[in-house]
Protein backbone atom coordinates (compact mmCIF):
# COMPACT_ATOMS: atom_id res chain seq x y z
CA UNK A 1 -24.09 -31.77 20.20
CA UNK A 2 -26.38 -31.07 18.06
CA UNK A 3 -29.06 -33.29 15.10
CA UNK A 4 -27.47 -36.00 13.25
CA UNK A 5 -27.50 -34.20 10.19
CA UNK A 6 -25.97 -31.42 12.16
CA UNK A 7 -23.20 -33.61 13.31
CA UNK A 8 -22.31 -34.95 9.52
CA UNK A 9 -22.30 -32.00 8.15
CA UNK A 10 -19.63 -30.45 10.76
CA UNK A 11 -17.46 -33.32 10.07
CA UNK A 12 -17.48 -32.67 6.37
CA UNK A 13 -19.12 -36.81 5.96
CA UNK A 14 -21.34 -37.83 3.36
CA UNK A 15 -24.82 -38.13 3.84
CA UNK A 16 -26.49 -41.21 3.80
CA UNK A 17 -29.00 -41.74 0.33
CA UNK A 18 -31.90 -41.53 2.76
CA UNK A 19 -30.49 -37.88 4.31
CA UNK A 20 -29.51 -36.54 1.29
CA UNK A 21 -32.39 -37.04 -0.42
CA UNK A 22 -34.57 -35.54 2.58
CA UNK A 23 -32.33 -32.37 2.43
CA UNK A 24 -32.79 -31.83 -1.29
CA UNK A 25 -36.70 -32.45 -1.11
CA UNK A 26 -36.46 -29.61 1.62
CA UNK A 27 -33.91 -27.32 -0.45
CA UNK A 28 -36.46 -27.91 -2.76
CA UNK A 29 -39.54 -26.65 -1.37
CA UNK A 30 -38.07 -23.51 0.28
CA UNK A 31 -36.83 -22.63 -3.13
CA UNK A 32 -39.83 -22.67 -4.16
CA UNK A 33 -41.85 -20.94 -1.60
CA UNK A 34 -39.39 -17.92 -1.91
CA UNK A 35 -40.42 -17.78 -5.45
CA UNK A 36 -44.21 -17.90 -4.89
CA UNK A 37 -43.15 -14.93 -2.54
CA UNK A 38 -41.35 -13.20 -4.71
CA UNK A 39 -43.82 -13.57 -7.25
CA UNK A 40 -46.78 -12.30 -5.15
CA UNK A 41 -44.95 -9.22 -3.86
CA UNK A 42 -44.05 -8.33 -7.89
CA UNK A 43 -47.45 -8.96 -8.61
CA UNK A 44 -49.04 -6.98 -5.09
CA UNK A 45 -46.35 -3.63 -5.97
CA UNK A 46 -46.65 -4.27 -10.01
CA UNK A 47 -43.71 -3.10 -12.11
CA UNK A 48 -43.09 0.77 -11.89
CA UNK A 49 -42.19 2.79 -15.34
CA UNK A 50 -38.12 4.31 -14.78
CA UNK A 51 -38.96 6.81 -18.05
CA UNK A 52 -34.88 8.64 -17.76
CA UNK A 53 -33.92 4.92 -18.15
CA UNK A 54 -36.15 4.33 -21.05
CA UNK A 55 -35.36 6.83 -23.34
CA UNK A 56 -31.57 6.44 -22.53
CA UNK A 57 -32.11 2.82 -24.04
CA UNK A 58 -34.43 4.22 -26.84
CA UNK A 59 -31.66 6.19 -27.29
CA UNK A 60 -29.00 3.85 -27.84
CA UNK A 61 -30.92 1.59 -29.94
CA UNK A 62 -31.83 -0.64 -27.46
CA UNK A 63 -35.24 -1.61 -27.06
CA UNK A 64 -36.52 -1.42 -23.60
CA UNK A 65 -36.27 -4.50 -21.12
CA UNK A 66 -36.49 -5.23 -17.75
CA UNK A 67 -39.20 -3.66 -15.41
CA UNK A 68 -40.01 -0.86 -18.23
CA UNK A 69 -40.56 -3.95 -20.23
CA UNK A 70 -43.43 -5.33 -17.75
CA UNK A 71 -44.56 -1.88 -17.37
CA UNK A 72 -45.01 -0.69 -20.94
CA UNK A 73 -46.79 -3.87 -21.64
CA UNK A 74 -49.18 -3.99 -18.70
CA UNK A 75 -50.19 -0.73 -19.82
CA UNK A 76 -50.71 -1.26 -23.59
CA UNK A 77 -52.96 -4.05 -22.03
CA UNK A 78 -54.43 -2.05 -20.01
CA UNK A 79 -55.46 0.88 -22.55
CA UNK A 80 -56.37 -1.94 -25.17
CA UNK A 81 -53.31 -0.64 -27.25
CA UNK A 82 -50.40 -2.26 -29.84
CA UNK A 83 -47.02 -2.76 -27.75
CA UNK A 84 -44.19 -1.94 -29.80
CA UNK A 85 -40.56 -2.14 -27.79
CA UNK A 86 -39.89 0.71 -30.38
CA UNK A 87 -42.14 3.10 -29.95
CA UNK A 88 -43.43 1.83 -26.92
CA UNK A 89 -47.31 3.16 -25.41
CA UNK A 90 -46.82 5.10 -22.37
CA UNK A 91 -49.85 6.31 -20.50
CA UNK A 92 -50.34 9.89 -18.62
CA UNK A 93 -51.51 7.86 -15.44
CA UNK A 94 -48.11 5.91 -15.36
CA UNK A 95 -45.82 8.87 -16.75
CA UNK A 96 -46.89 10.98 -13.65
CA UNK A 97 -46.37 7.98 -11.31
CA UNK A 98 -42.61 7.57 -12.64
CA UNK A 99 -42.22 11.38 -12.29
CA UNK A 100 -43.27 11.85 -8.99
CA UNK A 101 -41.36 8.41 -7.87
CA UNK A 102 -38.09 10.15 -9.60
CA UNK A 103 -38.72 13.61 -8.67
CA UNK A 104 -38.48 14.41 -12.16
CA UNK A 105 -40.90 15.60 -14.97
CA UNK A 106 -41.00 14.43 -18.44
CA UNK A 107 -38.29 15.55 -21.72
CA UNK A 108 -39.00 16.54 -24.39
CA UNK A 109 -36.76 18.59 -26.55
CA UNK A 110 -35.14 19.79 -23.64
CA UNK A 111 -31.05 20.72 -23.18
CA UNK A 112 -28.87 22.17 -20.41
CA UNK A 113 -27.12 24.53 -22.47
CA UNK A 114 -30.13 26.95 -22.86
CA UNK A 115 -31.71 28.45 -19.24
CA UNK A 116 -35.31 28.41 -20.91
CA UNK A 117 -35.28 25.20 -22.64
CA UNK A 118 -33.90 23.24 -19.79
CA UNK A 119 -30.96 24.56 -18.66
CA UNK A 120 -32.62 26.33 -15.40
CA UNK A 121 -33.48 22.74 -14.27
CA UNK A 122 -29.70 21.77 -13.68
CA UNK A 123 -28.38 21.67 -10.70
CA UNK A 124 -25.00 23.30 -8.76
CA UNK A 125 -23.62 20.93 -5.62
CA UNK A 126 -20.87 22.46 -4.08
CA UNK A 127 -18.42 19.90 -2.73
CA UNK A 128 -16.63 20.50 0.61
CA UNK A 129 -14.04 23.53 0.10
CA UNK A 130 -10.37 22.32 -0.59
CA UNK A 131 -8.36 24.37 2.24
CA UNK A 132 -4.75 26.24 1.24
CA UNK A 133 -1.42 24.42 1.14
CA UNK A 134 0.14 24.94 5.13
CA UNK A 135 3.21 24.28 6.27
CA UNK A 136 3.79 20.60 7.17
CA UNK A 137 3.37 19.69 10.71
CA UNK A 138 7.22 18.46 11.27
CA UNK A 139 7.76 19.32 15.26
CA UNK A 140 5.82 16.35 16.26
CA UNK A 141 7.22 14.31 13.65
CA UNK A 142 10.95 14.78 14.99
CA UNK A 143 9.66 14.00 18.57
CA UNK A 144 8.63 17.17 20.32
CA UNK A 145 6.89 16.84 23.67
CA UNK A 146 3.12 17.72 23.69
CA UNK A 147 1.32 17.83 26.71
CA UNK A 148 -2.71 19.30 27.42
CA UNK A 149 -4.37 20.04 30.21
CA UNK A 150 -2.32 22.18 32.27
CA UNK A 151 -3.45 24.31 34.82
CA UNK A 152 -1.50 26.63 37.03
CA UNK A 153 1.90 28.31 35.95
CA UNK A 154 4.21 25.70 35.58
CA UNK A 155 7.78 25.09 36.91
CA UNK A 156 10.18 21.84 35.38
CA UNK A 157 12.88 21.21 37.97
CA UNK A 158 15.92 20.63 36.17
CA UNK A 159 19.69 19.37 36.82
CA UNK A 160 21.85 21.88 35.88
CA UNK A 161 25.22 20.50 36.86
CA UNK A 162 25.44 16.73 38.32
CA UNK A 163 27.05 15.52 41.08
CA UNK A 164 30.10 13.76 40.69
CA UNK A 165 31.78 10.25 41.75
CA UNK A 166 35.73 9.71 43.13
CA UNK A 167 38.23 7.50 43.41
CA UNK A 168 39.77 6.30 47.10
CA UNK A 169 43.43 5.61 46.45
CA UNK A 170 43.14 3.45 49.71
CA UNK A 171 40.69 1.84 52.22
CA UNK A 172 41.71 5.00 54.78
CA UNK A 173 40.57 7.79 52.33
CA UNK A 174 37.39 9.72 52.70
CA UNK A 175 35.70 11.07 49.77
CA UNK A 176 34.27 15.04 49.34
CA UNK A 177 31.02 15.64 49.53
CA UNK A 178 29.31 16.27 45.86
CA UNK A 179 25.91 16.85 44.98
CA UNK A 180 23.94 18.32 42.15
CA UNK A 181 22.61 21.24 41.43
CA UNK A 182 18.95 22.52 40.39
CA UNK A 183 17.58 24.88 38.35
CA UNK A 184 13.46 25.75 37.37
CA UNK A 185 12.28 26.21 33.75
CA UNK A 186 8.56 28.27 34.19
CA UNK A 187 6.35 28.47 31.65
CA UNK A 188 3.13 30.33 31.57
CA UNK A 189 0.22 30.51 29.47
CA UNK A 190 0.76 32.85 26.27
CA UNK A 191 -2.08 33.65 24.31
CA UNK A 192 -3.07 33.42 20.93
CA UNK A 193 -6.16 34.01 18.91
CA UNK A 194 -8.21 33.77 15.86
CA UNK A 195 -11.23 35.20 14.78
CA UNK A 196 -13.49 34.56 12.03
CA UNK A 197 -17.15 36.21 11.29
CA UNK A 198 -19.31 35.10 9.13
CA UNK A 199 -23.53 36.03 8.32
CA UNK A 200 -26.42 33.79 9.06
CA UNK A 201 -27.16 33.47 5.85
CA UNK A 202 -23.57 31.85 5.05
CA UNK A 203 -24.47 29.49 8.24
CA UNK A 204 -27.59 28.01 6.65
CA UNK A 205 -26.29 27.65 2.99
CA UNK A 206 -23.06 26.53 3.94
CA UNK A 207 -21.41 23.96 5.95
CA UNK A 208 -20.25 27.37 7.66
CA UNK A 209 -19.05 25.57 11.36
CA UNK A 210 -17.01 23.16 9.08
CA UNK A 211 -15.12 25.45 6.93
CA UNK A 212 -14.82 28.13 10.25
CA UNK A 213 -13.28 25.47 12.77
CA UNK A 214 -10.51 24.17 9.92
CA UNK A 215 -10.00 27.56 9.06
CA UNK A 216 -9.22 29.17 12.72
CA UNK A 217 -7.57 25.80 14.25
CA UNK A 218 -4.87 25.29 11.39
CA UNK A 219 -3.93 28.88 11.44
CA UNK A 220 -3.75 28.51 15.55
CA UNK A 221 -1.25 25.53 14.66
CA UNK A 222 0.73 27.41 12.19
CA UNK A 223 1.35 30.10 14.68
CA UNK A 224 2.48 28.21 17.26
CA UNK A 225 4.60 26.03 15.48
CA UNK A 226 5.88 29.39 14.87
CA UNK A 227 5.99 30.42 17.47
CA UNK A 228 7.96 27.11 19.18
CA UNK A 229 11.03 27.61 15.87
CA UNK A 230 11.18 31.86 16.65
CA UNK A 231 9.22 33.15 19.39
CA UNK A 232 10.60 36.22 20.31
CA UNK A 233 9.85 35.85 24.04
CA UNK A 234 8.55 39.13 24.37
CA UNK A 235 4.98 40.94 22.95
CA UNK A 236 3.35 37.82 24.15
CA UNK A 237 4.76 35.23 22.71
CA UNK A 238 6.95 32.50 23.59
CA UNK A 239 10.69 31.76 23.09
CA UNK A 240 11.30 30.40 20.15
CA UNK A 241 13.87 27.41 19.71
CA UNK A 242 16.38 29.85 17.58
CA UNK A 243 15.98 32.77 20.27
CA UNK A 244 16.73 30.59 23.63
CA UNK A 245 19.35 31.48 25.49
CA UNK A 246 22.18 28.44 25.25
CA UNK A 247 21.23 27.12 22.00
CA UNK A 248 24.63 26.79 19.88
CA UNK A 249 25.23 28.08 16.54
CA UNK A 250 27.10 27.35 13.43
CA UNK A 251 27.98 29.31 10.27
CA UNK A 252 26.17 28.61 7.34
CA UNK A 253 28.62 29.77 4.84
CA UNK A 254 29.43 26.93 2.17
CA UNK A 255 27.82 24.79 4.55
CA UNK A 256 28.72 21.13 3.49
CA UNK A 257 30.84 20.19 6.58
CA UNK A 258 29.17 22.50 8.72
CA UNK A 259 26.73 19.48 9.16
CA UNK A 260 28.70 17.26 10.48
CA UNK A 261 30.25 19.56 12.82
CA UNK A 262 26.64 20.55 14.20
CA UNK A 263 25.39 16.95 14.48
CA UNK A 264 29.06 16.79 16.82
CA UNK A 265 27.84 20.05 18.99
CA UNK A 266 24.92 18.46 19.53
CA UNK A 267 26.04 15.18 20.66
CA UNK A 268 28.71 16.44 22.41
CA UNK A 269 25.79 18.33 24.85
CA UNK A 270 25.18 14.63 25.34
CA UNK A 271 21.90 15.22 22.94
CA UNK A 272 20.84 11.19 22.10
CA UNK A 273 22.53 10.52 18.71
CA UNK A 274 19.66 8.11 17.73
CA UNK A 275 17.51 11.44 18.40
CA UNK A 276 19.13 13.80 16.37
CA UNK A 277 17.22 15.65 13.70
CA UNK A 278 17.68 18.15 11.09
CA UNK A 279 14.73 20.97 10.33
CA UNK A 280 15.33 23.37 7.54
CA UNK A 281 13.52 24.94 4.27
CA UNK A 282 12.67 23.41 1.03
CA UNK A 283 15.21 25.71 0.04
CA UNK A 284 18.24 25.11 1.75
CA UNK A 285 16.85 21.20 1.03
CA UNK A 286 17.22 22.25 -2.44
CA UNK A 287 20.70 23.69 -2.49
CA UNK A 288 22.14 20.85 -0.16
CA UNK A 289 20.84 18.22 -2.43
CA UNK A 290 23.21 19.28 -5.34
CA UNK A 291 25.98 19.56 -2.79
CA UNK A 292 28.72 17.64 -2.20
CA UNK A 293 30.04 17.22 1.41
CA UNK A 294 33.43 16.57 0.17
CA UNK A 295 34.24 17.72 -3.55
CA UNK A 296 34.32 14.54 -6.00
CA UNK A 297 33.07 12.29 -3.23
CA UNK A 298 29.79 11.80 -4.76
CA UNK A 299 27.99 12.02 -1.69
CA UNK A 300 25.94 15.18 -1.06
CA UNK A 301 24.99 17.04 2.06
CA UNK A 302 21.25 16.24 1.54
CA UNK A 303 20.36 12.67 0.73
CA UNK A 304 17.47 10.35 0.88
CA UNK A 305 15.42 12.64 3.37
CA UNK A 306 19.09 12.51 5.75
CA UNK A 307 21.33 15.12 6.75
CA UNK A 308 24.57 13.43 7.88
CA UNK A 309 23.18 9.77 8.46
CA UNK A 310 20.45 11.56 10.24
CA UNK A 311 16.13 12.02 9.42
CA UNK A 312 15.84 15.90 8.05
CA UNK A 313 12.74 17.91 7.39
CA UNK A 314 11.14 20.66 5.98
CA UNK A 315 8.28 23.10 6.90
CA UNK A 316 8.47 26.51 5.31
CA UNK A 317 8.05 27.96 9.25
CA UNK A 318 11.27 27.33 9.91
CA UNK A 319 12.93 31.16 8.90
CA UNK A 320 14.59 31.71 5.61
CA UNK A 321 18.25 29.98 5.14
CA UNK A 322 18.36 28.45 8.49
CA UNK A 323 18.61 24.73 9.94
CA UNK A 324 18.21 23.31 13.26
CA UNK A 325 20.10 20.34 14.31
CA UNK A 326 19.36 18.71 17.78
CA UNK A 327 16.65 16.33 19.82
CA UNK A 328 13.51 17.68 19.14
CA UNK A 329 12.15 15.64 21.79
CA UNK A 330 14.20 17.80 24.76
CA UNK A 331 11.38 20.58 23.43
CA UNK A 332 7.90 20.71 25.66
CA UNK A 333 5.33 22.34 24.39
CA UNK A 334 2.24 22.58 26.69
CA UNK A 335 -1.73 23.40 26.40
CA UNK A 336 -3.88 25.02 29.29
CA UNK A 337 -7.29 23.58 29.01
CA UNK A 338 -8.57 21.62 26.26
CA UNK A 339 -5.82 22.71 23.84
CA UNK A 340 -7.18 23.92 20.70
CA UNK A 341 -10.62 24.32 20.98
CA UNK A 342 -13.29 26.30 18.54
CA UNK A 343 -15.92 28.50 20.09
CA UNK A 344 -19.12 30.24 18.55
CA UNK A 345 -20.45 33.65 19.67
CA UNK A 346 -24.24 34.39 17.76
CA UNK A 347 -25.01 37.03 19.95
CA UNK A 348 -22.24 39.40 19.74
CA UNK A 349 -23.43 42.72 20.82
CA UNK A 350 -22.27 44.85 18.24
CA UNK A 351 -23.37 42.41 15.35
CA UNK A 352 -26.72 40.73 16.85
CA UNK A 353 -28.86 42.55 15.18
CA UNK A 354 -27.08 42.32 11.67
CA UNK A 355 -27.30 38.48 12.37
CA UNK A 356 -23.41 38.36 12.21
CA UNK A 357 -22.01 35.48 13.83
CA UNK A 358 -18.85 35.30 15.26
CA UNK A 359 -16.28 32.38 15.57
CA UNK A 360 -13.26 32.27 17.82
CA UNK A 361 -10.19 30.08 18.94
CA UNK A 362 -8.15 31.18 21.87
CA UNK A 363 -5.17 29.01 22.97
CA UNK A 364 -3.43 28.97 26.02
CA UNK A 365 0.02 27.90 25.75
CA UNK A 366 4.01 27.69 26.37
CA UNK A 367 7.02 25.58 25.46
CA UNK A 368 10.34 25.02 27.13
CA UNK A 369 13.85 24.01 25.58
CA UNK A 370 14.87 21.57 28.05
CA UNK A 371 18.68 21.30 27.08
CA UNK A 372 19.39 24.70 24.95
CA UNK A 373 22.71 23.51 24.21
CA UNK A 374 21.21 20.27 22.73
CA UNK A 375 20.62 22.18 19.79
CA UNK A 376 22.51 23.88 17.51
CA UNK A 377 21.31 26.83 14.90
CA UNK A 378 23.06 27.83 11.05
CA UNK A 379 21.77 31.07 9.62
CA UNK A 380 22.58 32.34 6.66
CA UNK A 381 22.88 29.84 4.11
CA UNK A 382 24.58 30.12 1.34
C-alpha cells in the first residue's frame, strides 16, 4: 500500500499544510547537501586549464569564463600575480597539466598549411571505404524462393499433368480411372568463387576483414543473381531463367502491346495474376516510359514503377534489351551449407612467408524454374 504520503501523492491529492511543509523542509536539505557535495568535489579536483578553448575565446574577443576562469585566477593567486581576463597569467606548471590532459602541446604561431610550422601535426582519418554502385538486388524483391542449408543433391517432385474429374450422365455409369502424373526437378550444388589477397601490413592499418568480406560476398551475389536471369547450364553454372527449357517468349519489336500479351501467356500457364512481375533494364525502363501502349491514349507502357497494372523492376543483370514477365516466386534458388560465407587463409603456402594473406568465398548452390512456362521472355527491344 504503501506511506501516507505515498498514497496522496499516487492519487494526485493535496497535501495537508503539515505534509507539505515536511516535504519541502526535506527537498530542502537534500538540495543542499548535493551542493556541499558538489562543492567539495570542485574544490578536492580544483578547476583544470582547457588552453585550445582559451585562446579560441581570446580569439573572438571574448574574455575567458567558466572553468578557465577559476583556473587562470587560482593561479595568478597562486604566483602572487595581476589577473587580467585579457591577457590572462598562465603558469608552466598548469600549461603542461592542460597539455598532457588534452594530448596536445601549446600554439604559438603555428598553421596547418606549412609541414614545419605545424602542418606535420595534422592528422589523416580515413573513414570506412564507400563500395561501387551494384546492381539492385530485385529477385528477392519480386518473390523468389531462397532456401539454405541443403545437403545432399536435391530432387522437387513435381505434377506434370493432373488428374482429371468426369461427369456420370446417370446413377449406372462408371467413371475411367485418371490420375496424375510426376516428374523430378534435381538440382545440385554449382560452384562459385571469389578470391581476394591482401598483405599484413594492409591487415593492421586497415579495417582489411571489413572491406575483404563486402568486397567478395557482393560480387558472390552479383554472380548468382546472374547466374539465376542467364545461366547457361553448362561450364558450371546453373540454368538461367532465360535459358530453361519451357519458358515462353515474345517479340520485342515495337513492344507496347507485347506487354499485355506476355502478362496473358503467363496467366494463361495458370501463373498467379496477383504474382506477376516484370524485370527488365533501366533501359528498356527508359524507352517504355515515353511509350504509348496505344497511340494518343496517353497511357504509356511503363508507368508508376508498373508494367501493365503490374510491379516492374530493374537491375542492370538482367541482359541487354530483354524483359521477363512471370511469378518470380515459382523460382527456387538453394544454398548448401551456410550460404554465403567468408573464409581467411594466413598461411597459404606459396605466400606465408611474404606475409600475404588470402581471403576466399566459395558458394555452393542451384536454382530450379518450377513452372518454365510461367514465364515468358522478350529479347530484342526496340
Amino acid at each position: 500500500m504503501g506511506t501516507p504520503l505515498e498514497v496522496l501523492i499516487m492519487r494526485k491529492e493535496s497535501l495537508s499544510p503539515s505534509l507539505q511543509m515536511i516535504l519541502d523542509t526535506r527537498t530542502q536539505s537534500i538540495e543542499q547537501e548535493l551542493f556541499d557535495f558538489q562543492r567539495d568535489q570542485k574544490k578536492l579536483k580544483g578547476p583544470k586549464l582547457n588552453a585550445d578553448m582559451l585562446m579560441n575565446d581570446l580569439a573572438r574577443g571574448q574574455n575567458c569564463g567558466g572553468e578557465n576562469l577559476e583556473a587562470l585566477q587560482e593561479a595568478a593567486r597562486r604566483d602572487r600575480q595581476l589577473f587580467s581576463p585579457i591577457r590572462p597569467y598562465i603558469s608552466f606548471v598548469d600549461l603542461y597539466a592542460a597539455a598532457c590532459a588534452a594530448h596536445d602541446i601549446y600554439r604559438r604561431d603555428l598553421t596547418k598549411a606549412v609541414g614545419s610550422a605545424g602542418g606535420f601535426l595534422v592528422g589523416t582519418q580515413l573513414q570506412d571505404s564507400l563500395d561501387v554502385l551494384r546492381p539492385e538486388r530485385v529477385l528477392e524483391r519480386a518473390g523468389m524462393q531462397i532456401e539454405y542449408g541443403l545437403v545432399g543433391d536435391q530432387l522437387l517432385p513435381k505434377v506434370s499433368a493432373k488428374s482429371t474429374q468426369q461427369w456420370l450422365p446417370n446413377e449406372a455409369s462408371q467413371g475411367t480411372e485418371s490420375i496424375n502424373s510426376l516428374v523430378q526437378i534435381a538440382l545440385t550444388p554449382k560452384n562459385t568463387i571469389g578470391t581476394f589477397d591482401y598483405s599484413r601490413l594492409f591487415a593492421k592499418q586497415t579495417n582489411a576483414p571489413v572491406f575483404a568480406s563486402r568486397e567478395l560476398l557482393n560480387t558472390a551475389w552479383t554472380s548468382i543473381t546472374q547466374g539465376v536471369l542467364t545461366g547457361l547450364g553448362t561450364s558450371g553454372q546453373m540454368t538461367g531463367i532465360v535459358n530453361t527449357a519451357g519458358v515462353q517468349t515474345q517479340s520485342g519489336t515495337t513492344l507496347n502491346i507485347g506487354v499485355t500479351v506476355m502478362q496473358q501467356k503467363s496467366a494463361e500457364a495458370n501463373a498467379s495474376d496477383a504474382r506477376i512481375t516484370f524485370l527488365s533494364t533501366p533501359a528498356v525502363r527508359q524507352l517504355l516510359r515515353i511509350r504509348e501502349i496505344v497511340t494518343g491514349s496517353g497511357r504509356f507502357v511503363w508507368d508508376r514503377d508498373q508494367v501493365a497494372d503490374r510491379p516492374a523492376y530493374v537491375s542492370t543483370d538482367v541482359p541487354t534489351a530483354t524483359m521477363i514477365c512471370g511469378d518470380f516466386s515459382l523460382v527456387y534458388l538453394g544454398f548448401w551449407g551456410a550460404g554465403l560465407f567468408l573464409e581467411i587463409n594466413p598461411y597459404e603456402q606459396t605466400n606465408f612467408r611474404a606475409g600475404i594473406i588470402q581471403a576466399r568465398v566459395l558458394v555452393s548452390c542451384d536454382c530450379a524454374v518450377l513452372a518454365p512456362s510461367a514465364f515468358v521472355v522478350a529479347s530484342s527491344i526496340t
